[in-house]
Protein backbone atom coordinates (compact mmCIF):
# COMPACT_ATOMS: atom_id res chain seq x y z
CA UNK A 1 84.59 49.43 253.31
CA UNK A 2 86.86 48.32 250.63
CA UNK A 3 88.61 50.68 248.40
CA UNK A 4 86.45 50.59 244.75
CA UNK A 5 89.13 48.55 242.66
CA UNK A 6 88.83 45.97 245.43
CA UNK A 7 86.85 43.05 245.08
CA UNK A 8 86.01 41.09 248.48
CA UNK A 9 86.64 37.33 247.85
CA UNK A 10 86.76 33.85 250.11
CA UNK A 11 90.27 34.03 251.26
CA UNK A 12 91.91 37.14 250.18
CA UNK A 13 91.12 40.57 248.69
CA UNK A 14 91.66 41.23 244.75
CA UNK A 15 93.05 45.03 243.52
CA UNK A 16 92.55 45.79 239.97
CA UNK A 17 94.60 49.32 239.08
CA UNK A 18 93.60 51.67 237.15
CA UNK A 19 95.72 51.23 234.75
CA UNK A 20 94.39 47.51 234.01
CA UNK A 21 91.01 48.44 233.77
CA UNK A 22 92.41 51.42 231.30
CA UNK A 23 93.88 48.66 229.22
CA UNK A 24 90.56 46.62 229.04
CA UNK A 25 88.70 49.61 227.82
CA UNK A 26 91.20 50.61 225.21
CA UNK A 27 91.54 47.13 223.47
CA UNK A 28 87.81 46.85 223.93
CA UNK A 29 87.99 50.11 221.42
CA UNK A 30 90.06 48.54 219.44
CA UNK A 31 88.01 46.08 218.63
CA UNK A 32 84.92 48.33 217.19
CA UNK A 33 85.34 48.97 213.51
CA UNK A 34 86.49 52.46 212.71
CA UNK A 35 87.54 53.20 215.89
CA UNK A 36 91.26 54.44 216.32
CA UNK A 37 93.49 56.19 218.73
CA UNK A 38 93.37 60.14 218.17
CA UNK A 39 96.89 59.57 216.48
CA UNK A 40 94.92 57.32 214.08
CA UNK A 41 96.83 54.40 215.99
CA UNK A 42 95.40 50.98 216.61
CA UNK A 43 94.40 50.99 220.65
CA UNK A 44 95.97 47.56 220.89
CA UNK A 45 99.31 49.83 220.30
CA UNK A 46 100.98 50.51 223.68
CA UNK A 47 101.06 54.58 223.52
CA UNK A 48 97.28 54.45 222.55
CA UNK A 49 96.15 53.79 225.89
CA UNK A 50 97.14 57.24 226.84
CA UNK A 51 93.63 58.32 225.38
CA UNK A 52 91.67 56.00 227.89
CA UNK A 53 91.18 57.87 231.78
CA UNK A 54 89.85 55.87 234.46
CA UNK A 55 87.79 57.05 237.53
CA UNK A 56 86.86 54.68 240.30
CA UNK A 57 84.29 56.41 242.08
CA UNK A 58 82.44 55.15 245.37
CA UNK A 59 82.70 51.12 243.80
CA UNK A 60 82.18 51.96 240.26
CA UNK A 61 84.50 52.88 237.42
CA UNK A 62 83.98 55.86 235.06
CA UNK A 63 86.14 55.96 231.75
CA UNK A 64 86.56 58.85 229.63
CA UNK A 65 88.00 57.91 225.58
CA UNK A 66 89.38 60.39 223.46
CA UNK A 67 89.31 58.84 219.91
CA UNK A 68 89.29 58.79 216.44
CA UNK A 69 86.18 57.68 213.88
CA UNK A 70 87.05 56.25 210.30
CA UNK A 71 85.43 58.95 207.87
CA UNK A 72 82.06 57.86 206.81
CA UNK A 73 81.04 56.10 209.70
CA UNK A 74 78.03 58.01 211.32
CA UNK A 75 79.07 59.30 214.73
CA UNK A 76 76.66 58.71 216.83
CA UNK A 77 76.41 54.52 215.96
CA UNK A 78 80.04 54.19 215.96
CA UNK A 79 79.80 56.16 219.41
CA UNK A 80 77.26 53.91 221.07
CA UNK A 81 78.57 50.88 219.94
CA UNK A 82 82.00 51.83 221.54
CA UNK A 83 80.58 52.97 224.62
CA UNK A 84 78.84 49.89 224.78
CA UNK A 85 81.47 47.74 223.83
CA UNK A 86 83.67 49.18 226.84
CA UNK A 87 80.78 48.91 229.16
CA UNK A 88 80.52 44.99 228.51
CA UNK A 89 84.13 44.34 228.41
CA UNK A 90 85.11 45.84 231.60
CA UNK A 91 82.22 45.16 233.78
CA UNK A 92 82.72 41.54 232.55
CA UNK A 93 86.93 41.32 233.08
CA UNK A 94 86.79 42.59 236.73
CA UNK A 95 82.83 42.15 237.99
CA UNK A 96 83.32 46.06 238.59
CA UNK A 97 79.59 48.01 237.70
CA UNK A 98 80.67 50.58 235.07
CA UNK A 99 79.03 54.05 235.57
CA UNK A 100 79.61 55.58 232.26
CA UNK A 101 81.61 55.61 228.98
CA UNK A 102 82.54 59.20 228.16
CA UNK A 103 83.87 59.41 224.75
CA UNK A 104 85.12 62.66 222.96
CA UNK A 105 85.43 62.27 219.31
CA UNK A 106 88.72 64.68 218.37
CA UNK A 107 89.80 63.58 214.77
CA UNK A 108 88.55 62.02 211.46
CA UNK A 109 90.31 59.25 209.55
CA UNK A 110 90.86 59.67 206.13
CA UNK A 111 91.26 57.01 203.87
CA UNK A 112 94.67 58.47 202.61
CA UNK A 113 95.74 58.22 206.29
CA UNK A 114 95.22 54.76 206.95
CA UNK A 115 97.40 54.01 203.21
């Protein structure tokens, strides 16, 4: 059986690392509005994508976010709209089914922050 980052293809075998499908998720976060890095940080930034774990579990990927949420924004929208955001992004960049989304909210955004 191949390994779960391995896609079986006509003529040859594709790996995806964790580390690429960590960097799909995180500029997939980027991309939902008042969404940042716990640093406040844009994901697209480089030392954002610390914040993004990825599991590949028995063929399907599990990704755990630590972020950010623009003050104002209700939670649990801004949360579900990530997650599914992610979800979409990943499964459709590398055909992989994506188990779950995990996302830990661990700092507001003031306005005076992002000045």
């Amino acid at each position: 059986m191949a390994r779960p980052e391995e896609l079986g293809e006509e003529g040859g075998r594709i790996s995806i690392a964790k580390d690429v499908i960590s960097t799909i998720a995180a500029l997939a976060a980027g991309e939902v509005p008042g969404v940042f890095a716990p640093t406040g940080e844009a994901f697209s930034q480089g030392p954002a994508r610390r914040h993004v774990d990825t599991e590949l579990l028995g063929g399907r990927i599990r990704i755990s976010l630590k972020v950010s949420v623009e003050y104002g924004r209700a939670l649990p929208e801004v949360v579900q709209e990530l997650q599914e955001k992610v979800k979409t992004e990943v499964e459709r960049m590398t055909a992989l089914p994506v188990e779950a989304v995990d996302v830990e909210v661990i700092h507001m955004v003031f306005p005076e922050e992002r000045a």
